[in-house]
Protein backbone atom coordinates (compact mmCIF):
# COMPACT_ATOMS: atom_id res chain seq x y z
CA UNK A 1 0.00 0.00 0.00
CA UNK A 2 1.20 3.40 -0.58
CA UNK A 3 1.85 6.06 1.91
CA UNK A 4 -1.86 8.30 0.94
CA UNK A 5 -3.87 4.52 1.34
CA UNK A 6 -2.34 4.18 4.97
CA UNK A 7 -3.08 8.02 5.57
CA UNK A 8 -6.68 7.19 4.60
CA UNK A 9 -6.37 3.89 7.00
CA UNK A 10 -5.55 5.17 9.63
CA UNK A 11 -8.18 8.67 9.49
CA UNK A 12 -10.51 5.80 9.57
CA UNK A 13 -9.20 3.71 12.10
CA UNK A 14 -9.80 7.23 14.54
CA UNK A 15 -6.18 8.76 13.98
CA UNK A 16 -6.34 12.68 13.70
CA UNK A 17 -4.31 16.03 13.04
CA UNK A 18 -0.67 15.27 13.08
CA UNK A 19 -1.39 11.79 14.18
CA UNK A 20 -2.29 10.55 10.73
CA UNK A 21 1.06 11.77 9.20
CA UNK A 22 3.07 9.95 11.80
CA UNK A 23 0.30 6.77 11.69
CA UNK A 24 1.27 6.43 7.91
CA UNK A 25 5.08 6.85 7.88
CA UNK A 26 5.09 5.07 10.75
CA UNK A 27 3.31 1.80 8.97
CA UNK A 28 5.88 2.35 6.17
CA UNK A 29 8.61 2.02 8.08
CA UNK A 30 7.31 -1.42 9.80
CA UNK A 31 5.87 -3.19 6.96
CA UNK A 32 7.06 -1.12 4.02
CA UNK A 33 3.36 -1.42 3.28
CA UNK A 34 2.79 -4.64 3.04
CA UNK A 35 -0.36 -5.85 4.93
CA UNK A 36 1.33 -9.07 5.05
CA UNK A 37 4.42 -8.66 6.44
CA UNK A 38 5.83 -11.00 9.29
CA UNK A 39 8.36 -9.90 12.07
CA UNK A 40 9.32 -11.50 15.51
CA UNK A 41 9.14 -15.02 14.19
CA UNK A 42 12.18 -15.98 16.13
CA UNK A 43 10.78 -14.46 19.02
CA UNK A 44 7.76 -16.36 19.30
CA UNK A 45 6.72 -18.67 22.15
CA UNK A 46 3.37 -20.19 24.00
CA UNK A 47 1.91 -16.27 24.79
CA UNK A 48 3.42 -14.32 21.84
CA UNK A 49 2.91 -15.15 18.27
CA UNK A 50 4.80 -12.74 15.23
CA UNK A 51 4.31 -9.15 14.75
CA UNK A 52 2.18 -8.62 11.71
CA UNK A 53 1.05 -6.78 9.25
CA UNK A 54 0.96 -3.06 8.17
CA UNK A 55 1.49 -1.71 11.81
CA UNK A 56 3.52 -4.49 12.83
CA UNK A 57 1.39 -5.23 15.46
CA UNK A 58 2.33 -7.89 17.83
CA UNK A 59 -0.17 -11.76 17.86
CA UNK A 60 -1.16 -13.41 21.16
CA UNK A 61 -1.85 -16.53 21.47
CA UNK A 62 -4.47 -16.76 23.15
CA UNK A 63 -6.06 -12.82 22.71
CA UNK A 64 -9.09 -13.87 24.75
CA UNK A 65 -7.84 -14.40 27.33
CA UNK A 66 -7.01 -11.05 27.55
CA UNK A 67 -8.60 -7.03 27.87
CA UNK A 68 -8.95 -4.64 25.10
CA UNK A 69 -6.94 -3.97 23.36
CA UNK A 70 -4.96 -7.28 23.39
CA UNK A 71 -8.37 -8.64 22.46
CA UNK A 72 -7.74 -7.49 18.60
CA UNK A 73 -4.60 -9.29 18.49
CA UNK A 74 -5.52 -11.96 16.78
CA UNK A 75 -2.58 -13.39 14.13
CA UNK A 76 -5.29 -13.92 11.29
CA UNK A 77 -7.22 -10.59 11.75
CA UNK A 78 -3.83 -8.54 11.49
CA UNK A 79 -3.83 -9.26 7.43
CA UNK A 80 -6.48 -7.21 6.98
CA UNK A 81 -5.28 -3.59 6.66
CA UNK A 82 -8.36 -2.19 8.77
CA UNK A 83 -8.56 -4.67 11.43
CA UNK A 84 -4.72 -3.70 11.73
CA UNK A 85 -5.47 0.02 11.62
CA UNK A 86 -7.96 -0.49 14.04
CA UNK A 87 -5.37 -2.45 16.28
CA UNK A 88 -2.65 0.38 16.20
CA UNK A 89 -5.20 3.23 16.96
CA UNK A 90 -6.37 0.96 20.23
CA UNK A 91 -2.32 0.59 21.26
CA UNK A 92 -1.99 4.02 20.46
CA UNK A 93 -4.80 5.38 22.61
CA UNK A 94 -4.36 2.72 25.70
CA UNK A 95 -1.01 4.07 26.64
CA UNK A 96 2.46 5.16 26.50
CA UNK A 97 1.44 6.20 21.95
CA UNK A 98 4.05 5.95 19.88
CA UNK A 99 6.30 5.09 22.21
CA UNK A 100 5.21 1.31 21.42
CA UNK A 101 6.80 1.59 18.37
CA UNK A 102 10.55 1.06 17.38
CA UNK A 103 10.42 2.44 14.95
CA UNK A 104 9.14 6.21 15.59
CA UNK A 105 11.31 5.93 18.86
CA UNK A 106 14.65 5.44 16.48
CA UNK A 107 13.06 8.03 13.93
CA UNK A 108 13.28 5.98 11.27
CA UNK A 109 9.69 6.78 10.50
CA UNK A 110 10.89 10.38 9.81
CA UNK A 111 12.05 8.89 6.11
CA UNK A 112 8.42 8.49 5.50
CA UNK A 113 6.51 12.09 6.54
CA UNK A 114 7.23 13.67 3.38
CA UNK A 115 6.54 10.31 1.12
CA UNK A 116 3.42 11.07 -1.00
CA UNK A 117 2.11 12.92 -4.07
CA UNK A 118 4.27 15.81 -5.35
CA UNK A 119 3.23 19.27 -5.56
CA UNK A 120 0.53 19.51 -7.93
CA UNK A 121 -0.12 15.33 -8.60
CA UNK A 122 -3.35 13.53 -8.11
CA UNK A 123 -2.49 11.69 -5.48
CA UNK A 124 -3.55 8.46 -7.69
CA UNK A 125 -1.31 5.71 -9.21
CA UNK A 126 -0.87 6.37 -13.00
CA UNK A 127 -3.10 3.04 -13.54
CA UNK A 128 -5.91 4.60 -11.82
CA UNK A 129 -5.84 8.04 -13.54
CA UNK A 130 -5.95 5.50 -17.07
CA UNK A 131 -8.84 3.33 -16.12
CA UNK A 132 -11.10 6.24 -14.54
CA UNK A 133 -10.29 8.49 -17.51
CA UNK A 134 -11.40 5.74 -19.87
CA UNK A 135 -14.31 4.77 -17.94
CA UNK A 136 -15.49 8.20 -18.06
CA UNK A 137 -16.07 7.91 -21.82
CA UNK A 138 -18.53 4.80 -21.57
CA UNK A 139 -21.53 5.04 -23.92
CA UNK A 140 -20.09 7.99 -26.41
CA UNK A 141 -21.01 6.86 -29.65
CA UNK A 142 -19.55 7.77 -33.24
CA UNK A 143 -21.01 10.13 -35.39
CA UNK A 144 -21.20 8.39 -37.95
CA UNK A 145 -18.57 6.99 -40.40
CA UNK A 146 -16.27 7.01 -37.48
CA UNK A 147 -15.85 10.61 -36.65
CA UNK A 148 -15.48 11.01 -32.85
CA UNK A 149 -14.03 13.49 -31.07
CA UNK A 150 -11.30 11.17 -30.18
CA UNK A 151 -10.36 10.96 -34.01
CA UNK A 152 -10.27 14.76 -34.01
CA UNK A 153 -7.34 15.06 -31.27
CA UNK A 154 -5.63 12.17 -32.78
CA UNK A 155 -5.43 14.17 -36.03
CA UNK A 156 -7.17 11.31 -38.02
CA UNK A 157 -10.67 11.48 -38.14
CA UNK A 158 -13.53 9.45 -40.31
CA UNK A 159 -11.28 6.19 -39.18
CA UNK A 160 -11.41 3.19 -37.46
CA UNK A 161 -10.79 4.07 -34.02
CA UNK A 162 -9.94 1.62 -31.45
CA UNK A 163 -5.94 1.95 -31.07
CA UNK A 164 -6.91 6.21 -31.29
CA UNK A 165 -8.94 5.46 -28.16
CA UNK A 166 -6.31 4.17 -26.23
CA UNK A 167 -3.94 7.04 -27.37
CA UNK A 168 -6.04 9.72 -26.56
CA UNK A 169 -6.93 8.35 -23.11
CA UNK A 170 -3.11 8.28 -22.06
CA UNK A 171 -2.85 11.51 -23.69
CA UNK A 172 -5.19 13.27 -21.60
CA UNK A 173 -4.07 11.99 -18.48
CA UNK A 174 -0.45 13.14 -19.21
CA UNK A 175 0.51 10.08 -19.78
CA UNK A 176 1.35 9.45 -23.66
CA UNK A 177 4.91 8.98 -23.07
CA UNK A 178 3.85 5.26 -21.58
CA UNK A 179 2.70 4.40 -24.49
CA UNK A 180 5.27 2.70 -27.55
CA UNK A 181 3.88 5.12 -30.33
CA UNK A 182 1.15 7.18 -31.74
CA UNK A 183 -0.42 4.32 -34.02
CA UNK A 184 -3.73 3.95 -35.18
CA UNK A 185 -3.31 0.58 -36.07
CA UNK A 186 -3.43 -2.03 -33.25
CA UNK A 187 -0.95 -4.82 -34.87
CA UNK A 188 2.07 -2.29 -35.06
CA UNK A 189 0.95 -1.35 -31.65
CA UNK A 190 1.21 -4.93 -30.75
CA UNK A 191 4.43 -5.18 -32.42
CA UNK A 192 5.64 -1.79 -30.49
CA UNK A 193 4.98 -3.17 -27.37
CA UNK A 194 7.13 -6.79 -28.15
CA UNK A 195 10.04 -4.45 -29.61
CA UNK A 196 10.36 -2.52 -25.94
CA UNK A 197 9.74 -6.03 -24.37
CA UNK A 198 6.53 -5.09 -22.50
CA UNK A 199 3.93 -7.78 -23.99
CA UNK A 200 3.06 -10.42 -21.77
CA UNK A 201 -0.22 -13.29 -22.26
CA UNK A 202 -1.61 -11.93 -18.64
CA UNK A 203 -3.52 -9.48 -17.97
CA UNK A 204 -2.71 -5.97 -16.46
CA UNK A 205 -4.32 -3.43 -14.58
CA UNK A 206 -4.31 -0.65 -17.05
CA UNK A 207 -2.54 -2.40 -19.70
CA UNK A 208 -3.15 -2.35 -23.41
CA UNK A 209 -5.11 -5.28 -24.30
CA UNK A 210 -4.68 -6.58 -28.03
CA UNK A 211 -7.74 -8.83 -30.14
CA UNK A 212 -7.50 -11.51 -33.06
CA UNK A 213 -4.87 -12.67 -34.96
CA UNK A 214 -1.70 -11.21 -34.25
CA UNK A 215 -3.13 -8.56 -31.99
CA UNK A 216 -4.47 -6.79 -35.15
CA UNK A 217 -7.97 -6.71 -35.31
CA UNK A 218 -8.95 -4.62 -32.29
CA UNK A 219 -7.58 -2.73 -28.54
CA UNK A 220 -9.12 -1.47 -25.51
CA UNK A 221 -7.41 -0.38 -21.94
CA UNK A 222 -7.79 -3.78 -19.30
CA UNK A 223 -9.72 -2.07 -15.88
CA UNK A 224 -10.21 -5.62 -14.27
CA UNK A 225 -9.96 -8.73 -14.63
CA UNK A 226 -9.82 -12.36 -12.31
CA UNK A 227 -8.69 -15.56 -12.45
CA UNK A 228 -10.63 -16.13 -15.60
CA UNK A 229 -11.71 -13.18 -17.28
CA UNK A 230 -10.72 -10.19 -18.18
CA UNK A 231 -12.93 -7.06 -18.33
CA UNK A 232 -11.95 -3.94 -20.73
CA UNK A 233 -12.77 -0.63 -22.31
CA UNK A 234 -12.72 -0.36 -25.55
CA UNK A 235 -13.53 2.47 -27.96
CA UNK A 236 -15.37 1.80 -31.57
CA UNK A 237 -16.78 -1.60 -30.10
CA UNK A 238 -20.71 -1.43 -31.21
CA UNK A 239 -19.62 2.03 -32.56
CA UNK A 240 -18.99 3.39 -29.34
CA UNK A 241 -17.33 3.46 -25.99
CA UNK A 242 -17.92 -0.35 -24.05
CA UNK A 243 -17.05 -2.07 -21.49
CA UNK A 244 -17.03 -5.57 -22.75
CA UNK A 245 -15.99 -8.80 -20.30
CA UNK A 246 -14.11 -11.95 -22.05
CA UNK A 247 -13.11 -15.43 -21.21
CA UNK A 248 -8.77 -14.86 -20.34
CA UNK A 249 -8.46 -17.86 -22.04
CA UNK A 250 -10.63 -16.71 -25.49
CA UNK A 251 -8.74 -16.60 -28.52
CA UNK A 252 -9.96 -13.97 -29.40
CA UNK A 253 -7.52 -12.43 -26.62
CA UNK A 254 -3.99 -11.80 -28.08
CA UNK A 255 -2.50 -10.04 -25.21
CA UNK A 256 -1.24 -7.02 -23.45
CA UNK A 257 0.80 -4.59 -23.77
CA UNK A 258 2.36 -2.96 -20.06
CA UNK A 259 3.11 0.68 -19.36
CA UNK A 260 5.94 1.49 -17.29
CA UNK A 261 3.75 3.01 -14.88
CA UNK A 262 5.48 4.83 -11.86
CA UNK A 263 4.39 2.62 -9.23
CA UNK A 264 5.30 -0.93 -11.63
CA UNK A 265 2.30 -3.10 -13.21
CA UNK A 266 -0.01 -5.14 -11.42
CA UNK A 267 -0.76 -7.89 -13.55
CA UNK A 268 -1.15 -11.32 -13.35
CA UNK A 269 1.91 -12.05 -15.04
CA UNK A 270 4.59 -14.29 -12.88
CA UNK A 271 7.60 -12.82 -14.24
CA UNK A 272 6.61 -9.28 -12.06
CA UNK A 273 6.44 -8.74 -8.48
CA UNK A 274 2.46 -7.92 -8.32
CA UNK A 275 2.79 -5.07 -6.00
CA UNK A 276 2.11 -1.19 -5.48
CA UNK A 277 4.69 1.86 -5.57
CA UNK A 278 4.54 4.75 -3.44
CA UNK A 279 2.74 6.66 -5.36
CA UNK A 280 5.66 8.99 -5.58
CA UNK A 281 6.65 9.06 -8.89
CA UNK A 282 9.29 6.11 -7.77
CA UNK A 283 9.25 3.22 -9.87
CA UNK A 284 8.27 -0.28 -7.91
CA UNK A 285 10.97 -2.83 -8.93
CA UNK A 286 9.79 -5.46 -11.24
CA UNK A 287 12.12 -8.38 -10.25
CA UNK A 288 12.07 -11.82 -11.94
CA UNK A 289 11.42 -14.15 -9.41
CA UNK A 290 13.90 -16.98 -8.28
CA UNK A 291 11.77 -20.00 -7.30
CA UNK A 292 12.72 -21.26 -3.67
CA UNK A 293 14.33 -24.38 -2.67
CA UNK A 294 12.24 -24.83 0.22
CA UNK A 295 8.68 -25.01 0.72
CA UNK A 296 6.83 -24.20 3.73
CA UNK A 297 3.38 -25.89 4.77
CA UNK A 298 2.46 -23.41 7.29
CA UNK A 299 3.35 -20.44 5.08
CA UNK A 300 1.58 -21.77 1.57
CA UNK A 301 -1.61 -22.77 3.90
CA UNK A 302 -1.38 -18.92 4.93
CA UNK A 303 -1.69 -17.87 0.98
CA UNK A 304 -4.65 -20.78 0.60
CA UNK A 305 -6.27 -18.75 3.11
CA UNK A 306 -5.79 -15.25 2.18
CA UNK A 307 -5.75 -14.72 -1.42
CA UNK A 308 -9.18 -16.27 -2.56
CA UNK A 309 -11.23 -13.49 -0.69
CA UNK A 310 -8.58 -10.98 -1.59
CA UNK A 311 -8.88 -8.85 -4.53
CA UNK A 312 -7.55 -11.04 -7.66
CA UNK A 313 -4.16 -11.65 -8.02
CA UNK A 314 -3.52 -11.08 -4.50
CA UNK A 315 -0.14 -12.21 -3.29
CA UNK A 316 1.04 -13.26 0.15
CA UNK A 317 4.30 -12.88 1.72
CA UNK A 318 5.01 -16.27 0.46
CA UNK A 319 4.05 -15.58 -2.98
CA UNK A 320 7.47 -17.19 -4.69
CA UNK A 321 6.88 -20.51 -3.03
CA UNK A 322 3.01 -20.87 -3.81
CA UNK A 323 4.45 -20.27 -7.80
CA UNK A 324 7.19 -23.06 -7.30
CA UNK A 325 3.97 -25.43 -5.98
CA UNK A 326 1.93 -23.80 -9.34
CA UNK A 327 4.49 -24.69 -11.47
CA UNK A 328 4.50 -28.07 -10.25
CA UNK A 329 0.99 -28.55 -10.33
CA UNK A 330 1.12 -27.26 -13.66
CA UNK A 331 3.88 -29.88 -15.29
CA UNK A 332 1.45 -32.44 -13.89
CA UNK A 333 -1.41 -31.30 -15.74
CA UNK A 334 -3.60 -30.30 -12.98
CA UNK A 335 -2.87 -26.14 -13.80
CA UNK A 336 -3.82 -24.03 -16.89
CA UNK A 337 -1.20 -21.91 -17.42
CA UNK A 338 -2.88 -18.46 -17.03
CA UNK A 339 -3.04 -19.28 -13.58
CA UNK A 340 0.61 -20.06 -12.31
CA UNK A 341 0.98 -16.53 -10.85
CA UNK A 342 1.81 -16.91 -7.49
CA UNK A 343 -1.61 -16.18 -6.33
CA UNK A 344 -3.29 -19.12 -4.43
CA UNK A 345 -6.92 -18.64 -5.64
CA UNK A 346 -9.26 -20.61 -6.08
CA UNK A 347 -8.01 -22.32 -9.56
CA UNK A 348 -5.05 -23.21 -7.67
CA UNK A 349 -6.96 -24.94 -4.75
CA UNK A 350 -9.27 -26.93 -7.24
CA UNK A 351 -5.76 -28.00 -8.76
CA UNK A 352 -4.29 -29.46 -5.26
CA UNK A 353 -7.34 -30.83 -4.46
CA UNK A 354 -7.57 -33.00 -7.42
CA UNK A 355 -3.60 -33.66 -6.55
CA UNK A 356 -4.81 -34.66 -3.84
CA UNK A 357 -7.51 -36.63 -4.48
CA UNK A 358 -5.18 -38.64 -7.39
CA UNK A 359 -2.74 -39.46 -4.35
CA UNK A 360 -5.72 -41.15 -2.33
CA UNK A 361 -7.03 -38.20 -0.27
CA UNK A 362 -10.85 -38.48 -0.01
CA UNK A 363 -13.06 -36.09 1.71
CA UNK A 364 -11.78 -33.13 3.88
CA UNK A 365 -8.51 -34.87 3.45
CA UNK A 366 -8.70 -33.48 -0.40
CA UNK A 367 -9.44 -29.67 0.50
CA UNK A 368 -6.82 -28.25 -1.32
CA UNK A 369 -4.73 -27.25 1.16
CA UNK A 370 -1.26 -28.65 1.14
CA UNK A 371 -0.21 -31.04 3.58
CA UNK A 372 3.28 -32.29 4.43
CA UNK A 373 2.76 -35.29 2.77
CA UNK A 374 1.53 -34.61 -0.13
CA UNK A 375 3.29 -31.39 -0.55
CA UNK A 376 7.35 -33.51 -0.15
CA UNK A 377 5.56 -35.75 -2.95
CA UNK A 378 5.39 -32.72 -5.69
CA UNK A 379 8.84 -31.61 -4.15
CA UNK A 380 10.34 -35.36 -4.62
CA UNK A 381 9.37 -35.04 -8.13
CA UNK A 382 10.08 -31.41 -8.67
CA UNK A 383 13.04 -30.71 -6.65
CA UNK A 384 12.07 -28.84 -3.90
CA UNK A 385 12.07 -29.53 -0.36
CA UNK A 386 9.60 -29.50 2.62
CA UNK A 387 9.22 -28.20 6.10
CA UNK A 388 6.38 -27.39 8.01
């Protein structure tokens, strides 16, 4: 999450005036934003579990067996970024304030105050300022013969105008720059985009998405999309502005061309970290992944639980291993490949289940969840190992 998200957290978790400066930079500092982050784990025993989460905030064992506020820490309510919020405002108000955090007591929190928009930005991620702007066009129809008012700024009216759509939309926002080219033809856009080595087969928030043979035929901008389908606007489809929804795995669906947006891509694409800047105009890394050696039950069973609910393509802290187990899963033929990305959804659990199920497992046994047997199985046959 980026530093204006936790702002807004913690305003609504009950943090005011300077309070919600120092709440934010403060969560940065713990967790770097990351709602799943994990700290303490060598310092857990029978009453304290890890310090999770955006705040960092420390688990109990047994929370209720305690008084608020140790009654919200509770180890699987501390991945969700409001329960958490709500957690640090409680610590913060029941004594002793910031002091409880290392943090703001060794200033390095101080790194984070000024994080944020710069003077005169939106305040949004570039992605956001792409998809709104194009939504805002839904149901503007052509003329007739093709002449919008798109074609007009383009410089190429009376046209087919798709790939124009998609121009002018990033132009507007400030944004043309991201783009390969000013094309009005959607297979040399498609080639543009495999020249700078940004085309990928999944889907992108805010990517370029590419129809028909060769990416050729027609475009739109991606705004959504989950484990199966992938949901676009599109100018000069019906002779106007739509939002049309598709089957991922439709052939009509050539694929996607990726911005170098300022805060990286989220996408559902395994070769990039899926994962926010901070919305400073700094560029979130977008680092091939190295698959682990080592699997961990406990940690995988933490992804099986918290990315189907999650918004899709939701990653966990162990998001590397759960795409080692994918890719597994997929060289057995139990995993389409649109779906080894690292995100435990539900495809994935209907995939380990029937793993499971072709190992023996019958009823609850075969829920989808790995267990340490059958999870050292896939690793004896795909070379990684297993602890709990």
């Amino acid at each position: 999450m980026n530093i204006n998200e936790l702002r807004s957290l913690a305003e609504q978790a009950g943090f005011s005036g300077q309070d919600v400066g120092i709440a934010a930079a403060v969560a940065m500092a713990e967790s770097s934003g990351n709602p799943d982050a994990l700290g303490d784990t060598t310092l857990v025993d029978d009453k304290w579990g890890p310090s999770v989460g955006l705040w960092q905030i420390r688990a109990l064992r047994k929370p209720q067996s305690y008084g608020f506020p140790d009654t919200l820490r509770v180890e699987s309510a501390l991945h969700d970024p409001r329960k958490n919020a709500a957690a640090a405002y409680a610590i913060f108000k029941g004594g002793n304030g910031w002091q409880q955090w290392s943090t703001f007591t060794n200033g390095a929190y101080k790194a984070h105050l000024q994080a944020g928009p710069t003077p005169g930005a939106s305040g949004m991620f570039d992605r956001d300022l792409v998809i709104n702007k194009a939504k805002s066009y839904l149901g503007i129809h052509e003329t007739g013969d093709n002449r919008t008012e798109f074609g007009k700024e383009f410089g190429e009216d009376g046209v087919a105008w798709c790939d124009i759509f998609v121009w002018c939309i990033f132009n507007r926002v400030g944004l043309v720059g991201l783009l390969p080219g000013k094309f009005d033809n959607c297979g040399k856009s498609t080639e543009a985009w495999k020249s700078n080595g940004r085309f990928s087969e999944y889907p992108g928030l805010g990517a370029q998405v590419v129809f028909g043979p060769g990416g050729g035929e027609h475009t739109g901008i991606v705004v959504s999309y989950t484990e199966t389908t992938v949901t676009s606007v599109e100018g000069n489809w019906n002779d106007q502005v739509s939002l049309v929804t598709r089957e991922r795995r439709d052939p009509y669906v050539y694929g996607y061309g990726y911005p170098r947006f300022a805060e990286g891509i989220r996408c559902a694409d395994p070769a990039y970290q899926n994962q926010d800047g901070q919305g400073t105009g700094s560029t979130t890394a977008e680092i091939p992944i190295e698959p682990p050696d080592v699997l961990y039950v406990g940690q995988v069973n933490h992804a099986a639980s918290w990315d189907p609910p999650a918004e899709q393509g939701h990653r966990s802290y162990s998001w590397a291993q759960v795409l080692r187990l994918e890719k597994a899963l997929e060289s057995e033929g139990l995993l389409a490949h649109p779906f080894v990305d690292g995100s435990y959804g539900t495809v994935t659990i209907d995939a380990y289940r029937q793993l499971q199920l072709n190992l023996g497992y019958k009823g609850p046994d075969a829920d989808g969840r790995p267990g340490m047997e059958s999870l050292s199985w896939l690793g004896r046959r795909h070379g990684f190992r297993v602890e709990p």
